[in-house]
C-alpha atoms as a PDB file:
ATOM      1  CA  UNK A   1       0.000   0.000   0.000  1.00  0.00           C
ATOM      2  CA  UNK A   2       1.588   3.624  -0.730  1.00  0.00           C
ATOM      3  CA  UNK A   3       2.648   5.900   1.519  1.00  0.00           C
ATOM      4  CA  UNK A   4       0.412   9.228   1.299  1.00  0.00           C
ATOM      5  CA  UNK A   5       2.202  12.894   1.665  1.00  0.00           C
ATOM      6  CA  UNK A   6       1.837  14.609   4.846  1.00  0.00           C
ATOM      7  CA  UNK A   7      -1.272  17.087   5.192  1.00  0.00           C
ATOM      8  CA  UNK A   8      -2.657  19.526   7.476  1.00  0.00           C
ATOM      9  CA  UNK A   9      -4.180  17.898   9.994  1.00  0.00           C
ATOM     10  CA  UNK A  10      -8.052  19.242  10.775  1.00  0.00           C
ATOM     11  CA  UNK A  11      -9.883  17.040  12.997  1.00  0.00           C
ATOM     12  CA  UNK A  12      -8.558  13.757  15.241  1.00  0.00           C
ATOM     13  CA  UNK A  13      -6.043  11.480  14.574  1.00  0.00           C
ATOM     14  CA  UNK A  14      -6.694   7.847  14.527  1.00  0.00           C
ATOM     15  CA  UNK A  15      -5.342   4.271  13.561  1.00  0.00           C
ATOM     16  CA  UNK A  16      -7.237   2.069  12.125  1.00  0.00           C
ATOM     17  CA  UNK A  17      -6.437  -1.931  12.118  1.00  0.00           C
ATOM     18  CA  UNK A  18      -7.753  -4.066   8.973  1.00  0.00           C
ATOM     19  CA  UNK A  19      -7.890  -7.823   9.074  1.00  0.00           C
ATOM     20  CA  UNK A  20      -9.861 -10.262   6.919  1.00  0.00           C
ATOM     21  CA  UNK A  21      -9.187 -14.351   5.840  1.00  0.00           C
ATOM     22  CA  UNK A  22     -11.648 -14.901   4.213  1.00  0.00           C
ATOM     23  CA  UNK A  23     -12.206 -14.355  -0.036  1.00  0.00           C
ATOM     24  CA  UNK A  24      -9.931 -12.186  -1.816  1.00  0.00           C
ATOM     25  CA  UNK A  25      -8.470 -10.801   1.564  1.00  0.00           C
ATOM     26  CA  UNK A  26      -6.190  -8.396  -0.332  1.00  0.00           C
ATOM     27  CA  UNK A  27      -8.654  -6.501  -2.284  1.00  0.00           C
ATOM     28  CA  UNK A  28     -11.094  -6.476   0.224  1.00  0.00           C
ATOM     29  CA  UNK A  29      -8.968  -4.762   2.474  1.00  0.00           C
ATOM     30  CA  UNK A  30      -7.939  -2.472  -0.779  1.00  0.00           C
ATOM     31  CA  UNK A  31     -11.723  -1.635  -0.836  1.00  0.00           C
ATOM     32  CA  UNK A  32     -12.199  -1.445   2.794  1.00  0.00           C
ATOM     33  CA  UNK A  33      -9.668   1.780   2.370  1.00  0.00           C
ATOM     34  CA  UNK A  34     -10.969   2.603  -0.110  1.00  0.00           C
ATOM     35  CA  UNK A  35     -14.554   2.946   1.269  1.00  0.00           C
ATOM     36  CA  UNK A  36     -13.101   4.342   4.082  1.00  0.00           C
ATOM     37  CA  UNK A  37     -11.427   7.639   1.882  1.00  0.00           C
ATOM     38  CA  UNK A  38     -15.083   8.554   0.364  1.00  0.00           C
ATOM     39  CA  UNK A  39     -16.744   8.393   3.875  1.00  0.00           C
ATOM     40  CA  UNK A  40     -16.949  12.103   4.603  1.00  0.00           C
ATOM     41  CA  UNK A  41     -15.247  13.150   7.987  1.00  0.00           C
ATOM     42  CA  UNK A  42     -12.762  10.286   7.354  1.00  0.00           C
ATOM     43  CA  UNK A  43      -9.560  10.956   5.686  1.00  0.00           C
ATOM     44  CA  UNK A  44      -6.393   8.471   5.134  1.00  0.00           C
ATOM     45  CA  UNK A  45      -3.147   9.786   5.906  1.00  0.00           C
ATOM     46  CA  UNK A  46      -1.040   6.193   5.217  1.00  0.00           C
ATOM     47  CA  UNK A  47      -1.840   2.968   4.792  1.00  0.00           C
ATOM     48  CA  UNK A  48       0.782  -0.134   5.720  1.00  0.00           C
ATOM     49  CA  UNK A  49       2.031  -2.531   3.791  1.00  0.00           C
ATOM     50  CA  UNK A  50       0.390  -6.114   3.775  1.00  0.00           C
ATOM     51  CA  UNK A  51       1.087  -8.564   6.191  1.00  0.00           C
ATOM     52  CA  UNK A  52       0.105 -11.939   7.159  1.00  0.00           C
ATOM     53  CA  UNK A  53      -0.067 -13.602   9.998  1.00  0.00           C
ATOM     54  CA  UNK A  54      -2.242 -17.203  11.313  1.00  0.00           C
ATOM     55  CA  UNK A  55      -5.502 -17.016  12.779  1.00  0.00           C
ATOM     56  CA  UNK A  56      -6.211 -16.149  16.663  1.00  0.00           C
ATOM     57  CA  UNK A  57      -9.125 -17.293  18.156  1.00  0.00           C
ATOM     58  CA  UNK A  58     -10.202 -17.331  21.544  1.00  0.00           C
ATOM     59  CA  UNK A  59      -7.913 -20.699  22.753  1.00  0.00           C
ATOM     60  CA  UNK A  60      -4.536 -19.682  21.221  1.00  0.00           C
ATOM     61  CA  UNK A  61      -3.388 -19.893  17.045  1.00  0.00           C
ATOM     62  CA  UNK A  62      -5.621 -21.952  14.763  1.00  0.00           C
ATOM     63  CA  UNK A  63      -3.188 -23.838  12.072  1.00  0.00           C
ATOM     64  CA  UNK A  64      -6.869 -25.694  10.315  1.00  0.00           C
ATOM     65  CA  UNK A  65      -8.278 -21.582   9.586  1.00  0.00           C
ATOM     66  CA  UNK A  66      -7.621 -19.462   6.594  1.00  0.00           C
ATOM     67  CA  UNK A  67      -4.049 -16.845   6.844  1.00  0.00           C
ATOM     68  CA  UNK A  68      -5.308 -13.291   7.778  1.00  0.00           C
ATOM     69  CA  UNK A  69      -3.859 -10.649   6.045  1.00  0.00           C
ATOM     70  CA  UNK A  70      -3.692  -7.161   8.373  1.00  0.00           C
ATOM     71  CA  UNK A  71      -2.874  -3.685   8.154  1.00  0.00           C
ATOM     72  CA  UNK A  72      -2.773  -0.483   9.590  1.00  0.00           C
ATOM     73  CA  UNK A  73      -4.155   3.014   8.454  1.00  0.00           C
ATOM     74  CA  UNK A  74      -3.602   6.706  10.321  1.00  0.00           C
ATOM     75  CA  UNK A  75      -6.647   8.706   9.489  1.00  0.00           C
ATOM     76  CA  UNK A  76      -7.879  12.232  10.161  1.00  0.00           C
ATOM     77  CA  UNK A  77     -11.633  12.509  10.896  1.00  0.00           C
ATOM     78  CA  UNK A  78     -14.339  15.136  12.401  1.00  0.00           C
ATOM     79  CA  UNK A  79     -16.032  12.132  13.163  1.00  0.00           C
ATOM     80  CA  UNK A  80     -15.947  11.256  17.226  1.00  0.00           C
ATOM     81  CA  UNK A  81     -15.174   7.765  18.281  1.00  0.00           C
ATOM     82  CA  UNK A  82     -18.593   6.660  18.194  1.00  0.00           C
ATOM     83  CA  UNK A  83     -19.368   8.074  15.063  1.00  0.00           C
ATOM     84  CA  UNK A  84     -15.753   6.380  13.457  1.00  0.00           C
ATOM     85  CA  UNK A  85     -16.977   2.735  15.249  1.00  0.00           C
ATOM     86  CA  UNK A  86     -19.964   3.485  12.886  1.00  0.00           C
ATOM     87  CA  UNK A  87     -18.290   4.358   9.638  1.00  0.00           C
ATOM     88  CA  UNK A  88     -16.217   1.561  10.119  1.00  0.00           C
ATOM     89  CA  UNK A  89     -18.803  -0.959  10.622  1.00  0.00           C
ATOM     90  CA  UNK A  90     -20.894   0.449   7.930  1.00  0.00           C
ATOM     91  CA  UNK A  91     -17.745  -0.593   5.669  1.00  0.00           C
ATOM     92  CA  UNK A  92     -17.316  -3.877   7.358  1.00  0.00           C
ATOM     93  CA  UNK A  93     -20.718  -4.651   6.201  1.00  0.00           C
ATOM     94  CA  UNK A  94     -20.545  -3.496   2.758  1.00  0.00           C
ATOM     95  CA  UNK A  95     -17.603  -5.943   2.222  1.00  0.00           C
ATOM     96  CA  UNK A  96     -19.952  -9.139   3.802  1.00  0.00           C
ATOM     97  CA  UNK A  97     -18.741  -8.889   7.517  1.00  0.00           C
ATOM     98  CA  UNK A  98     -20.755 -11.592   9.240  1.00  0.00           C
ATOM     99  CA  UNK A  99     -20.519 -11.317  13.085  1.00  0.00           C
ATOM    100  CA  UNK A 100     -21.310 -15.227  14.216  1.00  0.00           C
ATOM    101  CA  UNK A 101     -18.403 -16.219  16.105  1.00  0.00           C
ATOM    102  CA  UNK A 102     -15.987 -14.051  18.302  1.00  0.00           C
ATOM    103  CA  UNK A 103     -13.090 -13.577  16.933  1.00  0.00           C
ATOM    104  CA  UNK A 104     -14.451 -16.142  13.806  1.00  0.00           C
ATOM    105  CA  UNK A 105     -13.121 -16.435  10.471  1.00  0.00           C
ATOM    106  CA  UNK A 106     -14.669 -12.742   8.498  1.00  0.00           C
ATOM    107  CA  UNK A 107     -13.883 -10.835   5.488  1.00  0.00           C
ATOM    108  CA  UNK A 108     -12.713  -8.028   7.117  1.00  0.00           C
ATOM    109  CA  UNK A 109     -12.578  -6.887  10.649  1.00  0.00           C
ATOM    110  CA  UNK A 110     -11.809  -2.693  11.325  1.00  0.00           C
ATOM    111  CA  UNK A 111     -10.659  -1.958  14.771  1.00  0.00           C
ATOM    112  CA  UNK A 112     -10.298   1.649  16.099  1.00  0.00           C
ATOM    113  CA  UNK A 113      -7.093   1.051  17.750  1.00  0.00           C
ATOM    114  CA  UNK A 114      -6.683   4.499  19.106  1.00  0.00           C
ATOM    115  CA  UNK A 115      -8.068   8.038  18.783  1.00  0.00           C
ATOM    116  CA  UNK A 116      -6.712  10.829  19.448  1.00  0.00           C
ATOM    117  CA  UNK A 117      -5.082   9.526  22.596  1.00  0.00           C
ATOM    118  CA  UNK A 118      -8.358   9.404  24.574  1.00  0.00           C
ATOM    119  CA  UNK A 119      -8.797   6.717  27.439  1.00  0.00           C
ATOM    120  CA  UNK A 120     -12.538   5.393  27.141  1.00  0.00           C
ATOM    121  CA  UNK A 121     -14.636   2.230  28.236  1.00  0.00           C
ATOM    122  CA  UNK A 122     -17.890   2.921  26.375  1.00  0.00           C
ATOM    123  CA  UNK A 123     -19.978  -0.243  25.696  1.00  0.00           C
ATOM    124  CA  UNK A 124     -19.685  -0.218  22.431  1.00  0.00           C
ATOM    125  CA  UNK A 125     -15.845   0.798  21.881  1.00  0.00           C
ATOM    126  CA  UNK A 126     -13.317   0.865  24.727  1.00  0.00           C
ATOM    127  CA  UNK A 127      -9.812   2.852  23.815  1.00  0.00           C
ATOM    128  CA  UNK A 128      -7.466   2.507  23.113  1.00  0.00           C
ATOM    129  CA  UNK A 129      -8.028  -1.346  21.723  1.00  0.00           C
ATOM    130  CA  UNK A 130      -8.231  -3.389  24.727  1.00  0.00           C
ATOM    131  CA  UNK A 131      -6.024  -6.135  22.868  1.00  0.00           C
ATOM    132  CA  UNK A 132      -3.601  -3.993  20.670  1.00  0.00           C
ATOM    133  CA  UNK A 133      -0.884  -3.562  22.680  1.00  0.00           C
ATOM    134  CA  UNK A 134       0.319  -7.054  22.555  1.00  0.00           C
ATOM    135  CA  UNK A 135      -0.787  -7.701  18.822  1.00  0.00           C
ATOM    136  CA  UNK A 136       2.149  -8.050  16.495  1.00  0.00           C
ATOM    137  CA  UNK A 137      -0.244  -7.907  13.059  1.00  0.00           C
ATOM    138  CA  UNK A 138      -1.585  -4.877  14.710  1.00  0.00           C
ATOM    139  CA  UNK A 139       2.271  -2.725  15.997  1.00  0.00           C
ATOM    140  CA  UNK A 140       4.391  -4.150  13.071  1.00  0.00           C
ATOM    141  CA  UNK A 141       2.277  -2.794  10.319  1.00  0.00           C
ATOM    142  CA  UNK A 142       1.784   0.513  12.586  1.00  0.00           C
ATOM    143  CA  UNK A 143       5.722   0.854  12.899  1.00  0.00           C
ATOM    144  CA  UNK A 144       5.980   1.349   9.214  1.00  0.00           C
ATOM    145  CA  UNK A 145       3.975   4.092   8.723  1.00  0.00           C
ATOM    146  CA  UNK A 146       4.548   5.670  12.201  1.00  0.00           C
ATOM    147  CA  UNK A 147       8.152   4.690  13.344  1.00  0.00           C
ATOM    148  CA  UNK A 148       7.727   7.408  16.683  1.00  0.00           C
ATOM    149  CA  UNK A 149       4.096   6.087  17.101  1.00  0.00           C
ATOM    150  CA  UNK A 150       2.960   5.398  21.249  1.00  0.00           C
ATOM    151  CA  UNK A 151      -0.156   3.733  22.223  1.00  0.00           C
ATOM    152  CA  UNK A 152      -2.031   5.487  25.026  1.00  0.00           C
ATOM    153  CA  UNK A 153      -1.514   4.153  27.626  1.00  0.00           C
ATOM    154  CA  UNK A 154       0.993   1.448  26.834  1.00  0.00           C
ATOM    155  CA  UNK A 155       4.063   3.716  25.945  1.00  0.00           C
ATOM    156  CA  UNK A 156       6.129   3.228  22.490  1.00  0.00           C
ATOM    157  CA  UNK A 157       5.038   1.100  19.978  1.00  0.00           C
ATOM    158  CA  UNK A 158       8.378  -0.093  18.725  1.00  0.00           C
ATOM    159  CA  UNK A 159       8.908  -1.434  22.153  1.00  0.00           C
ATOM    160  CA  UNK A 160       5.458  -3.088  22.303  1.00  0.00           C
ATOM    161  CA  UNK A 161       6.136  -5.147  18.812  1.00  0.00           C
ATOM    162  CA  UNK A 162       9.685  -6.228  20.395  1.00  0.00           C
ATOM    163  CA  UNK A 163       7.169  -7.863  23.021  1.00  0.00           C
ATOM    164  CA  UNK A 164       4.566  -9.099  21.072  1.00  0.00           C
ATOM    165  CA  UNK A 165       4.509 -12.838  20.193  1.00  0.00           C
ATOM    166  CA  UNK A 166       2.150 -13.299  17.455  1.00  0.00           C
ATOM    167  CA  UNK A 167       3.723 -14.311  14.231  1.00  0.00           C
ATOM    168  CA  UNK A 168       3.861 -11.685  11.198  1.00  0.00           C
ATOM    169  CA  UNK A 169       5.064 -11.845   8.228  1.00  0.00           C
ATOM    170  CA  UNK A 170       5.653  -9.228   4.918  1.00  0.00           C
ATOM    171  CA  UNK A 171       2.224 -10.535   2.646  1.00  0.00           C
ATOM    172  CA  UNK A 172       4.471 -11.570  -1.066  1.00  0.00           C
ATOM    173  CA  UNK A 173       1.564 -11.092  -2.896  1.00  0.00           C
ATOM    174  CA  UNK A 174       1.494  -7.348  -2.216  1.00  0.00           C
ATOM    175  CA  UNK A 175       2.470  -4.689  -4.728  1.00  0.00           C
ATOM    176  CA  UNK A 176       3.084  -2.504  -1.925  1.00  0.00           C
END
């Protein structure tokens, strides 16, 4: 995915995770940013590369489910967190997100990993990501496009990924 030049920034900054194993994972995350750049209030400021990584479910890695591919994407929106959770939702569903099993195979999953910095435990979106500070497929692909980046809360991200014990790998197929 290509780098985007730096722009003014006029609302809050997020970062968005993208994950999908199901279908043609790389172009429906490809269209899940996509989507994401004509939703008004939302725009993209860089985009990882690819990467993939096994599937996580609930009891540990399963070796039997489909590769995810994941990425990250910084984005500016007037949107607040709520509003974001549904923009990104209202994208997941669009691209055939069916929510059956936790943490079950999908076509895409979008995560608000952070925004803004803000510290919240809302019912319907806690922040930052309860589970993103010891996700590899969530810090590696956030690294690239923000070397300097911290998690709230959690401290450097660099130093999180050095912790994190999830496999990742770079995706081959990408054209990044």
């Amino acid at each position: 995915m290509t780098p985007r030049p730096q722009r003014m920034r006029v609302g809050h900054p997020a970062v968005l995770a993208f994950g999908g194993n199901l279908g043609d994972r790389e172009a429906t995350i490809r269209a899940a940013v996509a989507a994401l750049e004509e939703t008004p209030g939302i725009r993209v400021d860089a985009v990882s590369p690819l990467y993939e990584t096994p599937a996580l479910k609930l009891d540990g890695i399963d070796h039997d489910a489909p590769a995810y591919l994941n990425a990250v994407a910084l984005v500016d929106t007037i949107l607040d967190p709520l509003a974001l959770l549904d923009a990104v939702n209202a994208v997941e569903d669009r691209l055939g997100r069916v929510r059956d099993e936790r943490w079950g195979d999908r076509t895409i999953d979008i995560d608000i990993v952070d925004y803004d910095g803000i510290v919240s435990d809302d019912e319907r979106v806690t922040l930052p990501h309860p589970r993103a500070a010891e996700r590899a497929f969530v810090l590696v692909p956030w690294l690239d496009i923000a070397p300097d980046a911290q998690l709230t809360g959690h401290g450097p991200v660099a130093a999180l990924a050095a912790r994190a014990t999830d496999p990742v790998r770079t995706y081959e197929g990408s054209a990044s």
